[in-house]
PDB file of N, CA and C in Angstrom:
ATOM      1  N   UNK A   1     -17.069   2.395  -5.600  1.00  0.00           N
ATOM      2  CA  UNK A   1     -16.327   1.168  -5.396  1.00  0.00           C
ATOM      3  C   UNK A   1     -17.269  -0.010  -5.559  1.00  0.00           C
ATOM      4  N   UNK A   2     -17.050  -0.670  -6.167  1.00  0.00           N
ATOM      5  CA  UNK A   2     -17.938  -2.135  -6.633  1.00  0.00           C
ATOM      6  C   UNK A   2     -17.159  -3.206  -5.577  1.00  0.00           C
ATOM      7  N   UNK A   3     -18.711  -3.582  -5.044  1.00  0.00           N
ATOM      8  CA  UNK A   3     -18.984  -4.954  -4.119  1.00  0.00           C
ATOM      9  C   UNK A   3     -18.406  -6.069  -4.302  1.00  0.00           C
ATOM     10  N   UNK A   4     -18.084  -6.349  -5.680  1.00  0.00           N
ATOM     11  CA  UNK A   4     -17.813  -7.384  -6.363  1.00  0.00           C
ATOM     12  C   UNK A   4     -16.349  -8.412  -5.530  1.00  0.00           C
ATOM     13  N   UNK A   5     -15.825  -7.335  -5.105  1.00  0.00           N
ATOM     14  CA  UNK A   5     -14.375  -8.004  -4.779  1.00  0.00           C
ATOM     15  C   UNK A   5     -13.386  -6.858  -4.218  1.00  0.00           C
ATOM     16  N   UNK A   6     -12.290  -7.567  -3.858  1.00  0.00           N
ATOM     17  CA  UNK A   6     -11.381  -6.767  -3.413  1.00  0.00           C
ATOM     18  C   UNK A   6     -11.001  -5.473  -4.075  1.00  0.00           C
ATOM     19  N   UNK A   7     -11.038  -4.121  -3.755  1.00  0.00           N
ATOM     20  CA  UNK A   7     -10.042  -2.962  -4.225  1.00  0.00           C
ATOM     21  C   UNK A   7      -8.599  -2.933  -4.509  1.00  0.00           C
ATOM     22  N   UNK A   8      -7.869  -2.644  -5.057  1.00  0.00           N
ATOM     23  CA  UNK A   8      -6.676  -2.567  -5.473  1.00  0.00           C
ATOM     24  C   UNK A   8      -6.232  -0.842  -5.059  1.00  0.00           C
ATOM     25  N   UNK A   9      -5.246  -0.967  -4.002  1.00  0.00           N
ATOM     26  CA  UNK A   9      -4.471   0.338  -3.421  1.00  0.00           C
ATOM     27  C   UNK A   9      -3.402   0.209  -3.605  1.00  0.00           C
ATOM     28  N   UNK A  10      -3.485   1.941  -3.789  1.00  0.00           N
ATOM     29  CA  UNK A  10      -1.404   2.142  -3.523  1.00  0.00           C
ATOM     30  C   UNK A  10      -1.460   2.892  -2.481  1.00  0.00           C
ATOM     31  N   UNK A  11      -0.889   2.919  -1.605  1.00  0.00           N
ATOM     32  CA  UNK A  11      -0.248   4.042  -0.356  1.00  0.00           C
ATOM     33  C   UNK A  11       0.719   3.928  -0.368  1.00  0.00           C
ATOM     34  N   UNK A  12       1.064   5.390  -0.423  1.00  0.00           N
ATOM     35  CA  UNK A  12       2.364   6.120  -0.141  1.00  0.00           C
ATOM     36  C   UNK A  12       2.370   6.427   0.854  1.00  0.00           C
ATOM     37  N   UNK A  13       3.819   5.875   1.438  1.00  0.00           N
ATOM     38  CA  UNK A  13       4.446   6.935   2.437  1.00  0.00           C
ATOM     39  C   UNK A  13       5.724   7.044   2.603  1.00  0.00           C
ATOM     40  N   UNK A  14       6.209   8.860   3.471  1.00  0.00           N
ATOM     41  CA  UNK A  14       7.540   9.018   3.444  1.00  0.00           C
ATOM     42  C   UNK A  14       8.127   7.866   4.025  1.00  0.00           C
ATOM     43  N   UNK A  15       9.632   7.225   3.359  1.00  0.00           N
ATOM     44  CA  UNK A  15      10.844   7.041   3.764  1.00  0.00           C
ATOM     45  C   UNK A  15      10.885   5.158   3.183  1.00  0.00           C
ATOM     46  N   UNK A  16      11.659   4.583   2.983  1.00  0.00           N
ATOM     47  CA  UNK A  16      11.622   3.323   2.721  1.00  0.00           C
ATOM     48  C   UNK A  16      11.401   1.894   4.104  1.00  0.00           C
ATOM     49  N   UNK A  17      10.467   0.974   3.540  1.00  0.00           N
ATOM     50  CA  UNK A  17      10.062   0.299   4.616  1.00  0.00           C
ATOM     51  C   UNK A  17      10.943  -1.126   4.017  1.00  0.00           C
ATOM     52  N   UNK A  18      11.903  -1.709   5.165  1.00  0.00           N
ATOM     53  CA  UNK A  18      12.403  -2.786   4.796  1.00  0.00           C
ATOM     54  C   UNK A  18      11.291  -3.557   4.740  1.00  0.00           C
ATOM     55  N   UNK A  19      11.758  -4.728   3.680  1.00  0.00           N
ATOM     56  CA  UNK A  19      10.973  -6.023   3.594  1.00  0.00           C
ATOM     57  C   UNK A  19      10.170  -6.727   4.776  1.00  0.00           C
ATOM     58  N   UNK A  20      11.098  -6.672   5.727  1.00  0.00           N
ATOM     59  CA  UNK A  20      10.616  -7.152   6.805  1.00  0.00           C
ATOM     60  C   UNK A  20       9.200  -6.867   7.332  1.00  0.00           C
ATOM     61  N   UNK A  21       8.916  -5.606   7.005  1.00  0.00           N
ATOM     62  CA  UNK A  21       7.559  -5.214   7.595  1.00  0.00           C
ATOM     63  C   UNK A  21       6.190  -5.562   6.710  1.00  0.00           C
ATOM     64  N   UNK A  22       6.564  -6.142   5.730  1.00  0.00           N
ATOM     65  CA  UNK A  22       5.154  -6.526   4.862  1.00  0.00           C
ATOM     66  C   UNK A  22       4.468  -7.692   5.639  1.00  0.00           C
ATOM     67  N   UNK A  23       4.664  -8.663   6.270  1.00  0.00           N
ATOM     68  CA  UNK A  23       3.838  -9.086   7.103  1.00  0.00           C
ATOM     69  C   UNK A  23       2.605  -7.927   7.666  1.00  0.00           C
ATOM     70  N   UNK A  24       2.690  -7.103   8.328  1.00  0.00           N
ATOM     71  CA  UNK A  24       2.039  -6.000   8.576  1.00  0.00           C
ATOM     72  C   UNK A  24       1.103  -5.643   7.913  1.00  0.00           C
ATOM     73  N   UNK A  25       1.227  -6.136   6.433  1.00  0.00           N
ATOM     74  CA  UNK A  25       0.753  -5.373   5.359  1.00  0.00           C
ATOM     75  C   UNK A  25      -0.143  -6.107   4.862  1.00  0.00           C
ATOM     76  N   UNK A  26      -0.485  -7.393   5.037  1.00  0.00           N
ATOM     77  CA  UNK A  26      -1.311  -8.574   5.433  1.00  0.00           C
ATOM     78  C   UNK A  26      -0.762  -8.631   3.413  1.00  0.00           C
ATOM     79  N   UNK A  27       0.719  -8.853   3.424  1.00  0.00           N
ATOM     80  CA  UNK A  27       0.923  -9.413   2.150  1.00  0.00           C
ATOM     81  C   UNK A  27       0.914  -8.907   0.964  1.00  0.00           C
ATOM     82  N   UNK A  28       0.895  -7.425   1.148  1.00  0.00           N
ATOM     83  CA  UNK A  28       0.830  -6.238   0.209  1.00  0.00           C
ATOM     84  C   UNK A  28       2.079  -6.089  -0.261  1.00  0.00           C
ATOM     85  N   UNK A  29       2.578  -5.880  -1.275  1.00  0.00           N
ATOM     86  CA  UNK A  29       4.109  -5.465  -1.904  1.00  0.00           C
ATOM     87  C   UNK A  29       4.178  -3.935  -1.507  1.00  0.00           C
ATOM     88  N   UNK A  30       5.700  -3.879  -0.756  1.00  0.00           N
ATOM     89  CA  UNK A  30       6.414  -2.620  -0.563  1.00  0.00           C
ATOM     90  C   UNK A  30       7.132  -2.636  -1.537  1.00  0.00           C
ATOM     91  N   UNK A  31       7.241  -1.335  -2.110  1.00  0.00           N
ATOM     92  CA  UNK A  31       7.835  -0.793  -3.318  1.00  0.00           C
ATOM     93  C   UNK A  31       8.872   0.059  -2.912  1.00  0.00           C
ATOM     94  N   UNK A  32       9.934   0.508  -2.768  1.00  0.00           N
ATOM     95  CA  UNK A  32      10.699   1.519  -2.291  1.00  0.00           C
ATOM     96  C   UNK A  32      10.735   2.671  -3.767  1.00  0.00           C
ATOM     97  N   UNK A  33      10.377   3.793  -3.657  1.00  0.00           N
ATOM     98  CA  UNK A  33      10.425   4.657  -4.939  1.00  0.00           C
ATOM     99  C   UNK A  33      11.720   5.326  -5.048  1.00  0.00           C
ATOM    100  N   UNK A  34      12.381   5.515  -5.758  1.00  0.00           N
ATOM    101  CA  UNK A  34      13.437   6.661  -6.203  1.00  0.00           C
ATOM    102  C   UNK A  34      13.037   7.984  -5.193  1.00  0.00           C
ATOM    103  N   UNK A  35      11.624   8.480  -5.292  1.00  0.00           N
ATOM    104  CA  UNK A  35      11.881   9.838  -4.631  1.00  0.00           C
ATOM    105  C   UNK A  35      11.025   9.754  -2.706  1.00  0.00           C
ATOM    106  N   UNK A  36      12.664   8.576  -2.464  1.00  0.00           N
ATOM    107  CA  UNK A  36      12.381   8.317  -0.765  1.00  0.00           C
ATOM    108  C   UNK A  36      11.452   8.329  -0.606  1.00  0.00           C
ATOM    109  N   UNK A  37      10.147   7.942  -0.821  1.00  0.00           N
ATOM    110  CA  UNK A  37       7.955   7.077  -0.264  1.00  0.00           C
ATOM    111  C   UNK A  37       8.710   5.558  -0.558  1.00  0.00           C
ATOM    112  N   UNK A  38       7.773   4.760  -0.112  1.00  0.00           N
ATOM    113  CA  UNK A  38       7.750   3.543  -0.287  1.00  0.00           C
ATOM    114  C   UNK A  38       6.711   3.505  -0.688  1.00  0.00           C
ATOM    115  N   UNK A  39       5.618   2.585  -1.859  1.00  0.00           N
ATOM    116  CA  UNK A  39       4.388   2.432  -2.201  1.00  0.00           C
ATOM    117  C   UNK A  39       4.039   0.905  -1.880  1.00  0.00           C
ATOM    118  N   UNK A  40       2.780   1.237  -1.304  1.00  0.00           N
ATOM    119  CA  UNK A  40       2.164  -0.162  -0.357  1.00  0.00           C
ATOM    120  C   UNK A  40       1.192  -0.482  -1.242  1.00  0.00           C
ATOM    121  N   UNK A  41       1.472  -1.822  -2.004  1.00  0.00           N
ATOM    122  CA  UNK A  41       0.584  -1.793  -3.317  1.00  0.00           C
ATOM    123  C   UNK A  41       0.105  -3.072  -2.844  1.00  0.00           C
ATOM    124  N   UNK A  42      -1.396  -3.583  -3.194  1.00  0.00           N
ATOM    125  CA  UNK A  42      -2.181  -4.840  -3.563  1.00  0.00           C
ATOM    126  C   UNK A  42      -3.549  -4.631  -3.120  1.00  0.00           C
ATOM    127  N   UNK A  43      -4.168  -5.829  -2.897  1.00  0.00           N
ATOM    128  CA  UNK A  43      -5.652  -6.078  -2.857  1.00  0.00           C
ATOM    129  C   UNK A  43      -6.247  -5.302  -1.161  1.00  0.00           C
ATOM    130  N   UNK A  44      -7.457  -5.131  -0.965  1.00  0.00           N
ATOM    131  CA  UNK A  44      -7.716  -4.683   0.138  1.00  0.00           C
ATOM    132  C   UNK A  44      -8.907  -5.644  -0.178  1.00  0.00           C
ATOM    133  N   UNK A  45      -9.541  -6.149   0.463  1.00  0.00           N
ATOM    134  CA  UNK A  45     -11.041  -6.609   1.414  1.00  0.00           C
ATOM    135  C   UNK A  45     -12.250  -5.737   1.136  1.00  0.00           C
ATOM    136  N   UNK A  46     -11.865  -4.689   1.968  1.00  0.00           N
ATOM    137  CA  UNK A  46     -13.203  -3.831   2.171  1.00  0.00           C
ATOM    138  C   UNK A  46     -12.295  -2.687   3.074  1.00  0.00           C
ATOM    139  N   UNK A  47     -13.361  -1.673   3.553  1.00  0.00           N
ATOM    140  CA  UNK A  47     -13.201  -0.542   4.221  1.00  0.00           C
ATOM    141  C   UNK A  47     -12.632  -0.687   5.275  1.00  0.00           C
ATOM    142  N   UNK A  48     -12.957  -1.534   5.832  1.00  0.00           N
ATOM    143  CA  UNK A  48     -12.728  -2.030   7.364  1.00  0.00           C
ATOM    144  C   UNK A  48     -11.282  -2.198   7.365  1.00  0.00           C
ATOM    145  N   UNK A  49     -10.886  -3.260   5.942  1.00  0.00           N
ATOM    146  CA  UNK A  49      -9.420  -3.906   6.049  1.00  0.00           C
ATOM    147  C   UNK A  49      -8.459  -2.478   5.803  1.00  0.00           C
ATOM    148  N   UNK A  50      -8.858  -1.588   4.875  1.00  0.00           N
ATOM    149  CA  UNK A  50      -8.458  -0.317   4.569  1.00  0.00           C
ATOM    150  C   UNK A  50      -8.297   0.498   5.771  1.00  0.00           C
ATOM    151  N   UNK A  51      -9.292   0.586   6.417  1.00  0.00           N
ATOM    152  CA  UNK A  51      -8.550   1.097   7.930  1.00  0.00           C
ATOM    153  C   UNK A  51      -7.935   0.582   9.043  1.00  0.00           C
ATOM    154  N   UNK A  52      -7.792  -0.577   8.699  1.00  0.00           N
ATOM    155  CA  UNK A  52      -6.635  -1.402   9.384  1.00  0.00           C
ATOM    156  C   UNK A  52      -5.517  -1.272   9.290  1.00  0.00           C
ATOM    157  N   UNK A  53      -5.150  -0.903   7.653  1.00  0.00           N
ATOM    158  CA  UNK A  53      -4.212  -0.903   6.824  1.00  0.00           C
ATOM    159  C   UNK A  53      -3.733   0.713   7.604  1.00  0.00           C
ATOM    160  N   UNK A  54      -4.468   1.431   7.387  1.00  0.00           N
ATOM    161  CA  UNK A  54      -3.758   3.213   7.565  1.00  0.00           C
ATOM    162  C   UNK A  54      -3.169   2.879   8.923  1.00  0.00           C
ATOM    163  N   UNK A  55      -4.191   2.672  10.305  1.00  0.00           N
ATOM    164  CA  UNK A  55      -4.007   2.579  11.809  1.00  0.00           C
ATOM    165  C   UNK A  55      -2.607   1.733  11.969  1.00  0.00           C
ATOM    166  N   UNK A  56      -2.262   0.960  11.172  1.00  0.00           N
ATOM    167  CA  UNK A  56      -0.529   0.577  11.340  1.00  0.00           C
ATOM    168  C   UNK A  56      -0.182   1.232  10.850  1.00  0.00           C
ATOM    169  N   UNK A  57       0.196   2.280   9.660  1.00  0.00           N
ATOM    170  CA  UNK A  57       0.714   3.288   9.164  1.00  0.00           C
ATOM    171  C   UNK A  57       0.952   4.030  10.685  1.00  0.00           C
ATOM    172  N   UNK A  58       0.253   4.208  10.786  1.00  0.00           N
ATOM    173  CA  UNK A  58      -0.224   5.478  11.851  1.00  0.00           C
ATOM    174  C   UNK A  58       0.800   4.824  13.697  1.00  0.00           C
ATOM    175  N   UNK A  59       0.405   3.546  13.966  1.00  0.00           N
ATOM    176  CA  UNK A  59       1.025   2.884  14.730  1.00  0.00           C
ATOM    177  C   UNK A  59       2.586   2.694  14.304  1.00  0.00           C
ATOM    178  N   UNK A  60       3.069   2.617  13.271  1.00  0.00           N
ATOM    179  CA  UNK A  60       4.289   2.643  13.029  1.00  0.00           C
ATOM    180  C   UNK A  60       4.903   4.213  13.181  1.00  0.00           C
ATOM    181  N   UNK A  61       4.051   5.143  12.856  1.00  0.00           N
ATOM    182  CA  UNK A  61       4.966   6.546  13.025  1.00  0.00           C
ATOM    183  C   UNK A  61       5.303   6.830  11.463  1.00  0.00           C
ATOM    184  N   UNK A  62       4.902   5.767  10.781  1.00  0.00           N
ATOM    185  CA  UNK A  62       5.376   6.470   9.044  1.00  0.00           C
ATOM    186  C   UNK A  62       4.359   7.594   8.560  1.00  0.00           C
ATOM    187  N   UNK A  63       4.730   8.682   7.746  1.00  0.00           N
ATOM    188  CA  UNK A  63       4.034   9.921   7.412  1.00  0.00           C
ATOM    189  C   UNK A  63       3.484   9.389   6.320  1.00  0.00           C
ATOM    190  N   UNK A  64       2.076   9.060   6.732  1.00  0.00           N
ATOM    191  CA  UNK A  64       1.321   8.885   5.096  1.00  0.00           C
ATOM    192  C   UNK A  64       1.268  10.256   4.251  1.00  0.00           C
ATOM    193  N   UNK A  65       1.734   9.727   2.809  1.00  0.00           N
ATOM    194  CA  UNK A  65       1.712  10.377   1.927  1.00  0.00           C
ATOM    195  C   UNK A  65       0.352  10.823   0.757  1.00  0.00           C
ATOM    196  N   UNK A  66      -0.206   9.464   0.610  1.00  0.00           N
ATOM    197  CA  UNK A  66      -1.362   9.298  -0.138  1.00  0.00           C
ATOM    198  C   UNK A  66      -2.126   7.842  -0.322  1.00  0.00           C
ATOM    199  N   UNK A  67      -2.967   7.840  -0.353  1.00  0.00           N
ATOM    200  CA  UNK A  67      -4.172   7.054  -0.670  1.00  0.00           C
ATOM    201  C   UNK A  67      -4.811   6.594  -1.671  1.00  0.00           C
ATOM    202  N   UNK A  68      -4.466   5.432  -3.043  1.00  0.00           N
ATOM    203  CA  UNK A  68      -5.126   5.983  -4.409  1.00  0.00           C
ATOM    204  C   UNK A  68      -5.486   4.671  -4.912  1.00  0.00           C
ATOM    205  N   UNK A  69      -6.740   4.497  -4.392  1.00  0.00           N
ATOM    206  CA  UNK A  69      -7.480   3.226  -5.314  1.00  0.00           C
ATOM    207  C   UNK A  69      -7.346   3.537  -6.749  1.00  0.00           C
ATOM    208  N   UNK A  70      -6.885   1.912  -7.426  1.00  0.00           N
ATOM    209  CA  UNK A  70      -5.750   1.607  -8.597  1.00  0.00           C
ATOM    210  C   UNK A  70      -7.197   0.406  -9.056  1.00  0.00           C
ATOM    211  N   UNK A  71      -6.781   0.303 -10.363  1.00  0.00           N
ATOM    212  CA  UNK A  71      -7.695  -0.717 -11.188  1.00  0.00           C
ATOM    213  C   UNK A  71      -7.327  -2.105 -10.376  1.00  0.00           C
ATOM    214  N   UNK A  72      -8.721  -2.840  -9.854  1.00  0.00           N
ATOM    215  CA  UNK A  72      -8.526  -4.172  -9.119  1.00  0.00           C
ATOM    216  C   UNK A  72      -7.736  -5.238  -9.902  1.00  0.00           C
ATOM    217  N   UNK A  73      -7.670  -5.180 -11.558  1.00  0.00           N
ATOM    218  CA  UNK A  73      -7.395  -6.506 -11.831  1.00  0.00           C
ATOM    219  C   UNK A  73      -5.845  -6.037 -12.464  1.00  0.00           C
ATOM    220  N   UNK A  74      -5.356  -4.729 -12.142  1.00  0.00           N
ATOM    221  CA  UNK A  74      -4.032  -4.832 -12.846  1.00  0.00           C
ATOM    222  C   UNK A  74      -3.141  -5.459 -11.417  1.00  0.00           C
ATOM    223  N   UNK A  75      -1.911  -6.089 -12.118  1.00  0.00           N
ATOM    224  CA  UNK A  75      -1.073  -6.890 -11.445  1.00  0.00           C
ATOM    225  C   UNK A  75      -0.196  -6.423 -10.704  1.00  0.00           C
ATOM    226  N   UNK A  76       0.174  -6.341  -9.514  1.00  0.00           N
ATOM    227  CA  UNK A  76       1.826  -5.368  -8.779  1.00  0.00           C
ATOM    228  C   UNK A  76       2.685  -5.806  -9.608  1.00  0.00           C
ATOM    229  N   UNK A  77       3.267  -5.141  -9.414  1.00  0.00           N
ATOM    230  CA  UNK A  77       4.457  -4.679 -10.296  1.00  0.00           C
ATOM    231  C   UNK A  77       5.949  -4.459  -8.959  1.00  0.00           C
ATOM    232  N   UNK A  78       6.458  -5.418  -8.644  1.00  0.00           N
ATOM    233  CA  UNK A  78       7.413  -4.947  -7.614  1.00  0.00           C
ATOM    234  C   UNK A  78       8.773  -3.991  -8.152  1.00  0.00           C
ATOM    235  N   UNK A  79       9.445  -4.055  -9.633  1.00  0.00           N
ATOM    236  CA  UNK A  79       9.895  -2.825  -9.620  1.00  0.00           C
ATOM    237  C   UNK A  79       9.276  -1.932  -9.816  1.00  0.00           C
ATOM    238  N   UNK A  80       8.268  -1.529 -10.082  1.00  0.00           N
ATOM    239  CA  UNK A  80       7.446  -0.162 -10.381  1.00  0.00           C
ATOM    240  C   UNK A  80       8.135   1.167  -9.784  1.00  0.00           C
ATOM    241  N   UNK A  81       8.730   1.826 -10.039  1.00  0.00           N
ATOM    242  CA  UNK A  81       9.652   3.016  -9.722  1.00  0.00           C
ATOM    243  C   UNK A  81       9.014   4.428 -10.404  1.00  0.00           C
ATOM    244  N   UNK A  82       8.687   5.428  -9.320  1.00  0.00           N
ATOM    245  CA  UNK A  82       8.503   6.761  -9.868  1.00  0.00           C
ATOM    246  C   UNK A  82       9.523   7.409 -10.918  1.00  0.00           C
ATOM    247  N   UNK A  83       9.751   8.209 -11.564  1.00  0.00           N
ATOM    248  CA  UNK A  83      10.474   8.856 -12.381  1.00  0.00           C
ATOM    249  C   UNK A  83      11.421  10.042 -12.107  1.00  0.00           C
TER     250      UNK A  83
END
């Protein structure tokens, strides 16, 4: 992971998260997928902010699905839909 700047994540997890909860997400786009995950897509900080990020996962009770640092400079995509 390069120093340079923020990481770019997706997390998945089971079940769809209304809009409402992206505050939480310190401004991350929720994605709702076709196959019931929601994907928690945008910039992260650092490690620290990254485990901030899971520990509300975890405080909310949602079943993380996955974890997958994504190229920093590609753009969210809010329909982005699995297949």
């Amino acid at each position: 992971m390069s120093s340079s700047g923020p990481q770019r994540y997706e997390i998945r997890v089971r079940g769809h998260l209304a809009p409402r909860w992206a505050p939480w997400f310190d401004g991350m786009a929720l994605v709702p997928q076709d196959d019931g995950t929601t994907v928690i897509d945008g910039p992260v900080a650092d490690q620290s902010a990254l485990h901030g990020l899971l520990r509300t996962i975890g405080d909310l009770g949602v079943p993380l699905v996955s974890v997958t640092a994504t190229d920093a400079d590609a753009p969210t995509h809010p329909s982005r839909r699995t297949p």
